[in-house]
N, C-alpha and C. Protein backbone atom coordinates (compact mmCIF):
# COMPACT_ATOMS: atom_id res chain seq x y z
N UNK A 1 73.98 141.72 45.00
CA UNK A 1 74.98 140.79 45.52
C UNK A 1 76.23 141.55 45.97
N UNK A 2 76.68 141.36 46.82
CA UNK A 2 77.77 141.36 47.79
C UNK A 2 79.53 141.52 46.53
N UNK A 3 79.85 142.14 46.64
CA UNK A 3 81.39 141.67 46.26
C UNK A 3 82.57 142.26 47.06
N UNK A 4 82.42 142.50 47.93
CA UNK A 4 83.25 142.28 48.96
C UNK A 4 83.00 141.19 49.94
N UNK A 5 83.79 140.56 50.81
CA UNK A 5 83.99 139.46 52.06
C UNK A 5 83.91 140.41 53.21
N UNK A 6 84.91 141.45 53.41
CA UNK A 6 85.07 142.54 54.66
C UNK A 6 84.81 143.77 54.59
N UNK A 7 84.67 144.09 56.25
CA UNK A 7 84.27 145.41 55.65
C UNK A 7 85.45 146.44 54.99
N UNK A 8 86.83 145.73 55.75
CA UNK A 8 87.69 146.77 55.37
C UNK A 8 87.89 146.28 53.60
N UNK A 9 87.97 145.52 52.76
CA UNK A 9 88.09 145.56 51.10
C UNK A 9 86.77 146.32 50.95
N UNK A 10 85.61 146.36 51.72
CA UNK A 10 84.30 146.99 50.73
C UNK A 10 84.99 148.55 50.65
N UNK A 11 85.45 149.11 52.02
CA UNK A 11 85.84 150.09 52.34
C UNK A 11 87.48 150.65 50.91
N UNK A 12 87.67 150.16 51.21
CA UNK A 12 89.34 149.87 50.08
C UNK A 12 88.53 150.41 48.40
N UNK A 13 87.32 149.71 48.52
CA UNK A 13 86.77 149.29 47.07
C UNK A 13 85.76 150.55 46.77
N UNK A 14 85.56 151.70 48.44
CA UNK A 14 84.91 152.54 47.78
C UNK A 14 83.57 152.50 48.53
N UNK A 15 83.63 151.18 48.72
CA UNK A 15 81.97 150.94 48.95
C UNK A 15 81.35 151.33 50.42
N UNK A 16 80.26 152.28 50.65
CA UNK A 16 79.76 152.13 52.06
C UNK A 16 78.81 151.15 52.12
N UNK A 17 78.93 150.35 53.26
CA UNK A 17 78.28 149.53 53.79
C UNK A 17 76.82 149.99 54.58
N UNK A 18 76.40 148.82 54.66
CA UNK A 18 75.47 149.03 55.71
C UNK A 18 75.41 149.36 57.17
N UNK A 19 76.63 148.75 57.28
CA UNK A 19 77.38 148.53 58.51
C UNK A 19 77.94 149.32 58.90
N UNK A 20 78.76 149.80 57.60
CA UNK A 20 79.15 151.35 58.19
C UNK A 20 78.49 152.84 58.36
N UNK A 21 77.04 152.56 57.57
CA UNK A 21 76.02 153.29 57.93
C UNK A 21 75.58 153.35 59.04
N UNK A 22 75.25 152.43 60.01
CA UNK A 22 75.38 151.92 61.08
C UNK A 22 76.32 152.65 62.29
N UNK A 23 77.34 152.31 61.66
CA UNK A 23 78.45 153.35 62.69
C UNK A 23 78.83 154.14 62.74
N UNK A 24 78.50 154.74 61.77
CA UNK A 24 78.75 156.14 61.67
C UNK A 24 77.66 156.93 62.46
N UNK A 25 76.71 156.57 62.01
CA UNK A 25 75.22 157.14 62.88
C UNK A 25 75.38 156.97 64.45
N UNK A 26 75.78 155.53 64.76
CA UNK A 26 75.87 155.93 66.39
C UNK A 26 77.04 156.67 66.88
N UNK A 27 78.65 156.96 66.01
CA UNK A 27 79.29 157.59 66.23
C UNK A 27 79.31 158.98 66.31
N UNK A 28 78.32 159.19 65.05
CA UNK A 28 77.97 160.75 64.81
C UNK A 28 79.07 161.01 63.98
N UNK A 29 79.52 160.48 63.06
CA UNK A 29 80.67 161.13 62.19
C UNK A 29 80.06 160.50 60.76
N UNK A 30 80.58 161.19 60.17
CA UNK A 30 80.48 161.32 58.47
C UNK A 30 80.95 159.78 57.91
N UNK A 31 80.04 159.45 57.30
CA UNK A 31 80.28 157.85 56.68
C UNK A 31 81.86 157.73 55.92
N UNK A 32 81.90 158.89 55.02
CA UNK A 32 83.21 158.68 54.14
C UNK A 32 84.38 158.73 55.25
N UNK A 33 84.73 159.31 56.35
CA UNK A 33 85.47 159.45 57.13
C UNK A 33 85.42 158.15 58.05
N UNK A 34 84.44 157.64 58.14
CA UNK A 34 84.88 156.18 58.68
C UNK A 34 84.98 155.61 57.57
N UNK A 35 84.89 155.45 56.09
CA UNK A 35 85.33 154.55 55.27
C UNK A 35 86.57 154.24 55.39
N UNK A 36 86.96 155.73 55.19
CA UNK A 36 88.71 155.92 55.29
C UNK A 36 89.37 155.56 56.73
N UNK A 37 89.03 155.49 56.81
CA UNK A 37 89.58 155.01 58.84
C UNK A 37 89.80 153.49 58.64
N UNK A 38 88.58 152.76 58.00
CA UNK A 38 88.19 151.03 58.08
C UNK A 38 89.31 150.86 57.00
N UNK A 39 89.20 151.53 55.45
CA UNK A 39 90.36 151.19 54.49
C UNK A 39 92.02 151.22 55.10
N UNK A 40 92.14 152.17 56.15
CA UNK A 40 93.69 152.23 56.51
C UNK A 40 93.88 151.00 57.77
N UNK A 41 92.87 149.96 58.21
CA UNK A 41 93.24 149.77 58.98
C UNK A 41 93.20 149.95 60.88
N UNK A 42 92.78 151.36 60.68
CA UNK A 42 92.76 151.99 61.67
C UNK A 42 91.17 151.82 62.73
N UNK A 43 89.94 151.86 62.12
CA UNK A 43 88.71 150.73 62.79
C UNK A 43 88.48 149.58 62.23
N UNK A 44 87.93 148.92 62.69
CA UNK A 44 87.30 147.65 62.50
C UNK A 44 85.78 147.88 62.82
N UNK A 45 85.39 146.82 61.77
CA UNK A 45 83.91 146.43 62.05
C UNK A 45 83.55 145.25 61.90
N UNK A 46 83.28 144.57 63.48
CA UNK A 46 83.46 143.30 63.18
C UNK A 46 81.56 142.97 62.88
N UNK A 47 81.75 142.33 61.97
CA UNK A 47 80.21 142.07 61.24
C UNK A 47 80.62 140.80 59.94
N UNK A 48 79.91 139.45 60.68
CA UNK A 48 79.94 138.20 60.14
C UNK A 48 78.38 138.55 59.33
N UNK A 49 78.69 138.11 57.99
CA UNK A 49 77.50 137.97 57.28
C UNK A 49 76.08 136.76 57.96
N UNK A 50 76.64 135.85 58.70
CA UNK A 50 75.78 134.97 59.19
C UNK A 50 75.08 135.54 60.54
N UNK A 51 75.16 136.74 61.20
CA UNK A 51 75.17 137.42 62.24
C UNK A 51 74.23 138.34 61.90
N UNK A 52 72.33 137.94 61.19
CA UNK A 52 71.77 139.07 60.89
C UNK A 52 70.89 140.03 61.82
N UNK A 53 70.86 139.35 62.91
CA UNK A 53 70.62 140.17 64.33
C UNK A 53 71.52 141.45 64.78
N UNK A 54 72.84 141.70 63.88
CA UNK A 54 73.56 142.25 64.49
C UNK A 54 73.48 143.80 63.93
N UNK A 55 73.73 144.55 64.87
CA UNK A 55 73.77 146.10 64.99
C UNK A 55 75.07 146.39 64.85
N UNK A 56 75.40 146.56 64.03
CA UNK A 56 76.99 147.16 63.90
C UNK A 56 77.60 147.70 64.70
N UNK A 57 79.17 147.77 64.97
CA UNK A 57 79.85 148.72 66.17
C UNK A 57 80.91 148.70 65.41
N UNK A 58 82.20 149.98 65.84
CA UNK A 58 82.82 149.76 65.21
C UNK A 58 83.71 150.15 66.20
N UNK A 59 85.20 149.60 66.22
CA UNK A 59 85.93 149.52 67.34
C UNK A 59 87.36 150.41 66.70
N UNK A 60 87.92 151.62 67.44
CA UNK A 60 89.27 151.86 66.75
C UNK A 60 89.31 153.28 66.86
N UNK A 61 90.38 153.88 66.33
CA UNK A 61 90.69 155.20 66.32
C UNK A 61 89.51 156.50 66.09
N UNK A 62 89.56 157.19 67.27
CA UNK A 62 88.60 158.13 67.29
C UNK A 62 86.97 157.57 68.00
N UNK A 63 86.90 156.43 67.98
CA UNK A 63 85.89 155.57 68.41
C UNK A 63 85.20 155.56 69.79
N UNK A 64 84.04 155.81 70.08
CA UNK A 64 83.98 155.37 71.62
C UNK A 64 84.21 154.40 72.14
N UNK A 65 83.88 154.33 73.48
CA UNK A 65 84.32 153.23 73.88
C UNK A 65 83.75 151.74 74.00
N UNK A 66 83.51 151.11 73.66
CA UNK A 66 82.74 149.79 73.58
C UNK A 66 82.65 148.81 75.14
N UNK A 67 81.03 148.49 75.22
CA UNK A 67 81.16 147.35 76.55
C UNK A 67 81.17 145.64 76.09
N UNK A 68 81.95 145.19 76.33
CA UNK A 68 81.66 143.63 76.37
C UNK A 68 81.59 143.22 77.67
N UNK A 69 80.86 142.02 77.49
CA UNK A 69 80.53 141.15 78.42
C UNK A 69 80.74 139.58 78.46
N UNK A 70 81.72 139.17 79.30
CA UNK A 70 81.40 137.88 79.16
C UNK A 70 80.78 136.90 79.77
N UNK A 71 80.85 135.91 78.96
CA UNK A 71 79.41 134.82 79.67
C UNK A 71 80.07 133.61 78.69
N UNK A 72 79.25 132.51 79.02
CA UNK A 72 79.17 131.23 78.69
C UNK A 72 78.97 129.69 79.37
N UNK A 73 78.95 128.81 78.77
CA UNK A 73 78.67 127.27 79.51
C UNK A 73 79.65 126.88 80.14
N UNK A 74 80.15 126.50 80.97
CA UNK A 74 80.98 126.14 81.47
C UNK A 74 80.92 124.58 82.56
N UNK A 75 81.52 124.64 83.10
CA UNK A 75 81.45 123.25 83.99
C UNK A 75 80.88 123.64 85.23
N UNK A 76 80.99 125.03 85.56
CA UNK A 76 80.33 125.38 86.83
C UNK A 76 79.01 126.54 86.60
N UNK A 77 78.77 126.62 85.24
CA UNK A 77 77.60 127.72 84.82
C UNK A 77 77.50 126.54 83.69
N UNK A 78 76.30 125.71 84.11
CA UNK A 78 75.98 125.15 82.89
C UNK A 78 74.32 124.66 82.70
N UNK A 79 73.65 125.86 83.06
CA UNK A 79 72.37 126.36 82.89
C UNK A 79 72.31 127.21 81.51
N UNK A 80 71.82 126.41 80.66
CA UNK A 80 71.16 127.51 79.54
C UNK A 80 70.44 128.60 79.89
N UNK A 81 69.39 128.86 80.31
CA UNK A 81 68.40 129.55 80.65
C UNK A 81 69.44 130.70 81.79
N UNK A 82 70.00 130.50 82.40
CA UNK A 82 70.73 131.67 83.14
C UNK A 82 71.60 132.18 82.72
N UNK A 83 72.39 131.44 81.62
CA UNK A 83 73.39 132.25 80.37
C UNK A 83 72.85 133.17 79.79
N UNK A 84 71.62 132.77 79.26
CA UNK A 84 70.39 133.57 78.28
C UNK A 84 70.27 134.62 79.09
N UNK A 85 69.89 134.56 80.43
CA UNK A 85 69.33 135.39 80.66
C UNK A 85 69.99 136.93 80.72
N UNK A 86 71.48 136.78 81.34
CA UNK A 86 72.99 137.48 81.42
C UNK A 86 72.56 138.14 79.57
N UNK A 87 72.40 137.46 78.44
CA UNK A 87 72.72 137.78 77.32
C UNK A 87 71.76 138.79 77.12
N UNK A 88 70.49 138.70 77.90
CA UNK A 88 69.41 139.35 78.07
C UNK A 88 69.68 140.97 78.52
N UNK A 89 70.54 140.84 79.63
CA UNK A 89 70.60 141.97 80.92
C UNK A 89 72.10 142.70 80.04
N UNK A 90 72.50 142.03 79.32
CA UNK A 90 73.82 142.32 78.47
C UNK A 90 73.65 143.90 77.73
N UNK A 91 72.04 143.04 76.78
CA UNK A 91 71.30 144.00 75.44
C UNK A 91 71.05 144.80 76.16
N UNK A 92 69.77 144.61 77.20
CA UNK A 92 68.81 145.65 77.73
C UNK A 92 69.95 146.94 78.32
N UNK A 93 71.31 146.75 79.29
CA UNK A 93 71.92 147.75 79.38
C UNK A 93 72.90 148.44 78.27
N UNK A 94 73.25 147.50 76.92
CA UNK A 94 73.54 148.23 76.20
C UNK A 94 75.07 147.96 75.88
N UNK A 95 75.16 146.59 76.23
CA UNK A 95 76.61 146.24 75.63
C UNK A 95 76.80 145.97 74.37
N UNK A 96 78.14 146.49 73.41
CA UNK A 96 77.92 146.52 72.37
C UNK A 96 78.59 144.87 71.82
N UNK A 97 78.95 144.61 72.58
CA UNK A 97 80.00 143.15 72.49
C UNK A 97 79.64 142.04 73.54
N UNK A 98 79.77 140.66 73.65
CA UNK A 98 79.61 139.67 74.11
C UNK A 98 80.74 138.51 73.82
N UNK A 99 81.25 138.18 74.88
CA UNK A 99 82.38 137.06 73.94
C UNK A 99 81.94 136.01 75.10
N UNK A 100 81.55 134.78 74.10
CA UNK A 100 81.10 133.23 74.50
C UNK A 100 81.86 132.88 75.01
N UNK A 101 82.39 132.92 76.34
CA UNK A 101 83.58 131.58 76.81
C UNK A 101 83.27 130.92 77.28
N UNK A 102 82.33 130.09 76.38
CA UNK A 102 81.78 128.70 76.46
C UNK A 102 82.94 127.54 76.24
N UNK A 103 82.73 126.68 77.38
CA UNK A 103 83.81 126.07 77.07
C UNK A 103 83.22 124.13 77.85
N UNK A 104 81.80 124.11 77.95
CA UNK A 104 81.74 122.94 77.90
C UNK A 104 80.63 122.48 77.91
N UNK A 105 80.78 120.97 77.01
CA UNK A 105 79.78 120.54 76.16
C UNK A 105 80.18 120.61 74.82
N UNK A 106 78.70 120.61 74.40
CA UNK A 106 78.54 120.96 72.88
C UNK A 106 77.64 122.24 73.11
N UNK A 107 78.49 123.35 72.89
CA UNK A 107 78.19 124.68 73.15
C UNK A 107 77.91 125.24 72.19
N UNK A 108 77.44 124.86 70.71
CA UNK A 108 77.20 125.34 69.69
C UNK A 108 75.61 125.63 69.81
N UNK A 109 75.11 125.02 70.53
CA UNK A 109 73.42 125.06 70.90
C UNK A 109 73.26 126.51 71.54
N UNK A 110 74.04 126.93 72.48
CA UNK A 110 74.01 128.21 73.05
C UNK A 110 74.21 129.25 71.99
N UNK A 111 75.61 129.08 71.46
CA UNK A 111 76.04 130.07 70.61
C UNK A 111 75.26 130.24 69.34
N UNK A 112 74.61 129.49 68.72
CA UNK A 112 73.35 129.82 67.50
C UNK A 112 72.33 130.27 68.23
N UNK A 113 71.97 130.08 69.28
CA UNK A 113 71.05 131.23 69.70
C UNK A 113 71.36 132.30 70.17
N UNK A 114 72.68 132.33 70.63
CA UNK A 114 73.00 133.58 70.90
C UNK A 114 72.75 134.87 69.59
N UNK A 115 74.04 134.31 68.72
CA UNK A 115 73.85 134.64 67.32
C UNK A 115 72.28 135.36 67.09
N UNK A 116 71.42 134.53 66.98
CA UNK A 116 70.04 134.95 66.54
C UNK A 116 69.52 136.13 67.09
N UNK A 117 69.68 135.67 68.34
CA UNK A 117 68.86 137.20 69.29
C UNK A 117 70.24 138.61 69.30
N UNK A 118 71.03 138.58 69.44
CA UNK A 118 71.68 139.91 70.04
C UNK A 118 72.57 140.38 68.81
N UNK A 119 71.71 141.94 69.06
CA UNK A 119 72.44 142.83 67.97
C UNK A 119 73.40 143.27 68.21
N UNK A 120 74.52 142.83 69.52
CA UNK A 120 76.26 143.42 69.90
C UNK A 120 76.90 142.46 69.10
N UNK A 121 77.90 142.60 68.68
CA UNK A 121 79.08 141.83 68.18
C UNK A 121 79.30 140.45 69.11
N UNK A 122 79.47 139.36 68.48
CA UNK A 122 79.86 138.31 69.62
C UNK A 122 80.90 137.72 68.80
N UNK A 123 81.82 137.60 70.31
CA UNK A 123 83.43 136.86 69.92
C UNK A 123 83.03 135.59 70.98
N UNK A 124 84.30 134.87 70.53
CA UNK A 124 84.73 133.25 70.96
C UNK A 124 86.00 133.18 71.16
N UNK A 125 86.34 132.13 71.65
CA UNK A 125 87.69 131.88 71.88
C UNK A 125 87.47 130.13 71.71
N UNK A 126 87.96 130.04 70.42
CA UNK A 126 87.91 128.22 69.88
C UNK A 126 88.48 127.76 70.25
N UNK A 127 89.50 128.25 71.35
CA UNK A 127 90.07 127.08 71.78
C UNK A 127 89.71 126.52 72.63
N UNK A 128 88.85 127.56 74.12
CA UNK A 128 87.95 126.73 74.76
C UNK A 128 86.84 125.89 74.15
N UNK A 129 86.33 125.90 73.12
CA UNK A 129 85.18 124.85 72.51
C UNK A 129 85.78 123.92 71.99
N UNK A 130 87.05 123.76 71.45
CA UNK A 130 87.64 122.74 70.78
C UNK A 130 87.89 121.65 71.41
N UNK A 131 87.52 121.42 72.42
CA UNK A 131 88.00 119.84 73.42
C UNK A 131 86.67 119.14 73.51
N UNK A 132 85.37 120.02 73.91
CA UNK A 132 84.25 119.76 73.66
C UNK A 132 83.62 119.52 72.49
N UNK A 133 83.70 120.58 71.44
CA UNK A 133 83.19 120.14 70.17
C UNK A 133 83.79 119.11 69.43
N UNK A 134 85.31 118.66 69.47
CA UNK A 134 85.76 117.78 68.53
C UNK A 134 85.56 116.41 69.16
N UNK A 135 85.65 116.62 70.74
CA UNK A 135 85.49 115.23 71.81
C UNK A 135 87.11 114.94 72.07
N UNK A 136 87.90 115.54 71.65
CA UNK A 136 89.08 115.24 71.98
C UNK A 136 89.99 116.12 73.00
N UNK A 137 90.80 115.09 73.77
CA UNK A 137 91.86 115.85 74.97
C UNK A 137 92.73 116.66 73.80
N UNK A 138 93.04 117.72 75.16
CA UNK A 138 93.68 118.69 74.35
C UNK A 138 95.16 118.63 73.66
N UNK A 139 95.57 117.43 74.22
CA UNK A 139 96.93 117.33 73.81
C UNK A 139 96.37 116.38 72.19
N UNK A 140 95.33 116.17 71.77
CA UNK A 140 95.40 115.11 70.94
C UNK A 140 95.20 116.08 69.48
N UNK A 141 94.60 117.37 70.19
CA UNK A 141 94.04 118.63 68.94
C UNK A 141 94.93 119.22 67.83
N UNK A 142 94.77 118.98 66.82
CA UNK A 142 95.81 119.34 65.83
C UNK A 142 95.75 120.57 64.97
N UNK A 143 96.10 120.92 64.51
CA UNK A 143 96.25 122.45 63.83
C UNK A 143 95.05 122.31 62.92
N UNK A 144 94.77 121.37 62.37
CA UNK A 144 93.40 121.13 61.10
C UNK A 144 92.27 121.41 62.05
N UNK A 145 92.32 120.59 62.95
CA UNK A 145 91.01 119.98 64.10
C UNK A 145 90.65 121.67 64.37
N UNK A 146 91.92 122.42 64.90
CA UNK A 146 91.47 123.60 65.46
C UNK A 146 91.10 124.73 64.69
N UNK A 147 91.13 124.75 63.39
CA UNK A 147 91.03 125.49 62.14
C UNK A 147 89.60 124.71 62.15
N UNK A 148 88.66 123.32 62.23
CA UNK A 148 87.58 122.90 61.50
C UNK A 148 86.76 123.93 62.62
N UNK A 149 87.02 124.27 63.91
CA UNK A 149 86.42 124.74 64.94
C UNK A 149 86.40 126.19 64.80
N UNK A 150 87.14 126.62 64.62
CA UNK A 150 87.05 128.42 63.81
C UNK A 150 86.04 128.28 62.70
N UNK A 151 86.22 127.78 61.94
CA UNK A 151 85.45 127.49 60.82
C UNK A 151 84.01 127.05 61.30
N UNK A 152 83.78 126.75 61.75
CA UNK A 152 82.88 126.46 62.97
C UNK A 152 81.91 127.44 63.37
N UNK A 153 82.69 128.31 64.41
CA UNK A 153 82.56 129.33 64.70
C UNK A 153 82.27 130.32 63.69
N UNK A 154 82.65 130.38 62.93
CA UNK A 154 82.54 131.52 61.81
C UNK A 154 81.36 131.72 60.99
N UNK A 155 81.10 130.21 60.46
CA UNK A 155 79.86 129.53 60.04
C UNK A 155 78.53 129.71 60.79
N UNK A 156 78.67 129.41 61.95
CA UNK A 156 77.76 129.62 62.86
C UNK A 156 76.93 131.71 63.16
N UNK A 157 78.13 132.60 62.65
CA UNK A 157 77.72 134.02 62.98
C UNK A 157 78.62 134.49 63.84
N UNK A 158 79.87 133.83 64.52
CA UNK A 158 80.73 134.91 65.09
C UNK A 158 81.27 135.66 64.48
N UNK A 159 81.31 137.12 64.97
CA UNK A 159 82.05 138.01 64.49
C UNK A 159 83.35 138.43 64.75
N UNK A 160 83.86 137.93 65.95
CA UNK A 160 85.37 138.33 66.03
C UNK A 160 85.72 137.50 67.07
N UNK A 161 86.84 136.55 67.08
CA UNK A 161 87.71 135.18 67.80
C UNK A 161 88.90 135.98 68.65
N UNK A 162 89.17 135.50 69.65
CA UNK A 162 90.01 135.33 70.37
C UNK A 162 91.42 133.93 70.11
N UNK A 163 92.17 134.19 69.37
CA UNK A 163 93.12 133.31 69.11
C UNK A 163 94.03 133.10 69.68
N UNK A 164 94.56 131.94 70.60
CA UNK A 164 95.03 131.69 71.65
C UNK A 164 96.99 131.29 71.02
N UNK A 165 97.52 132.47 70.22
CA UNK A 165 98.71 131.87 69.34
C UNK A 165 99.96 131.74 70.53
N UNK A 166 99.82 131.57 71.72
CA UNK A 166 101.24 131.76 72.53
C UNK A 166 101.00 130.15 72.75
N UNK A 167 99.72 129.12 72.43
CA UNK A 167 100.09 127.72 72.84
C UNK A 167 101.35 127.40 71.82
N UNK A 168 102.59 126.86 72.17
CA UNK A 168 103.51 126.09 72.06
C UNK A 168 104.03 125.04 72.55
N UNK A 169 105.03 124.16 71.89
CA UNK A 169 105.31 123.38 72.90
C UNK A 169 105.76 123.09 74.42
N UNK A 170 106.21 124.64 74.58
CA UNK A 170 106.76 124.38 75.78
C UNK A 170 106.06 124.59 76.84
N UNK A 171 104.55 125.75 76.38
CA UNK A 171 103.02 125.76 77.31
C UNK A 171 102.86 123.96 76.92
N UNK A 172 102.53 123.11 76.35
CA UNK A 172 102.17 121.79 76.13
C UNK A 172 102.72 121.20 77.35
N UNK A 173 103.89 121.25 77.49
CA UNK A 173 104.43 120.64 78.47
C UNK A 173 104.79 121.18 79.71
N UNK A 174 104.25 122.32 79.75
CA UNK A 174 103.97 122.82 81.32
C UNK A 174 102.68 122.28 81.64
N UNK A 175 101.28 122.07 80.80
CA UNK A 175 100.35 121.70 80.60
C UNK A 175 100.15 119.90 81.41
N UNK A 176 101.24 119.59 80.77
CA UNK A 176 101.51 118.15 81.21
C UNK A 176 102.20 117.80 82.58
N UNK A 177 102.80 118.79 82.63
CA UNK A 177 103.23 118.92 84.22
C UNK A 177 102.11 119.04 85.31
């Protein structure tokens, strides 16, 4: 059993991961030397326990360089099967990242399968799913509503969010303009 949550406390606590076995090997550097890198802060490894498709990467100082790709449902891409397929052409060339900017519907159908198949890291940005998943306009979304949707997300196998913290009131009401 597990007693760490992240990788950086497993790291803090001593512990090598799997994950960081993982990255170290495609980095080519010595596991304890990325421990110490993840404990200060200095990489990340984004790796959701619900995410068991996933191949570790690790992003940060000394690090190569990482590809993401984005994709998702949208109002004008809203073919499953041609999202998939992008997620497909993503792996096969070797991106280590994917971020869902799925943003309409109920896009949780995409993103659990995404989850399942691809061993790159996949990020979100909840705030595009939050109008769709909760059913509510955006002016009606409340700080809980948008926290149940991270939570959401998190639950589901994302590994690392895009958090949209510059909405304020005064974007609200340019919004409304």
């Amino acid at each position: 059993m597990r007693n760490y949550k992240t990788q950086m406390e497993a790291a803090k606590k001593g512990i090598v991961t799997p994950e960081m076995e993982t990255v170290a090997k495609k980095e080519n550097m010595d596991v304890n030397e990325l421990m110490a890198l993840v404990a200060a802060g200095q990489v990340a490894i984004p790796a959701n326990v619900n995410h068991t498709a996933l191949s570790a990467d690790g992003i940060g100082k000394g690090l190569k360089t990482k590809i993401n790709v984005n994709l998702g449902i949208s109002g004008d891409a809203k073919n499953y099967d041609i999202e998939m397929q992008k997620v497909d052409m993503a792996i096969k060339f070797g991106a280590e990242a994917i971020m869902d900017l799925s943003n309409y519907g109920k896009t949780n159908t995409f993103r659990k399968e995404l989850v399942a198949k691809s061993p790159a890291m996949i990020g979100t940005v909840p705030m595009y799913d939050a109008i769709g998943y909760l059913d509510k306009d955006l002016l009606e979304i409340s700080a809980q509503d948008f926290l149940k949707v991270v939570k959401a997300h998190a639950e589901e196998g994302v590994d690392f969010m895009t958090i949209h913290a510059g909405i304020n009131r005064r974007a609200i009401e340019a919004f409304r303009r």
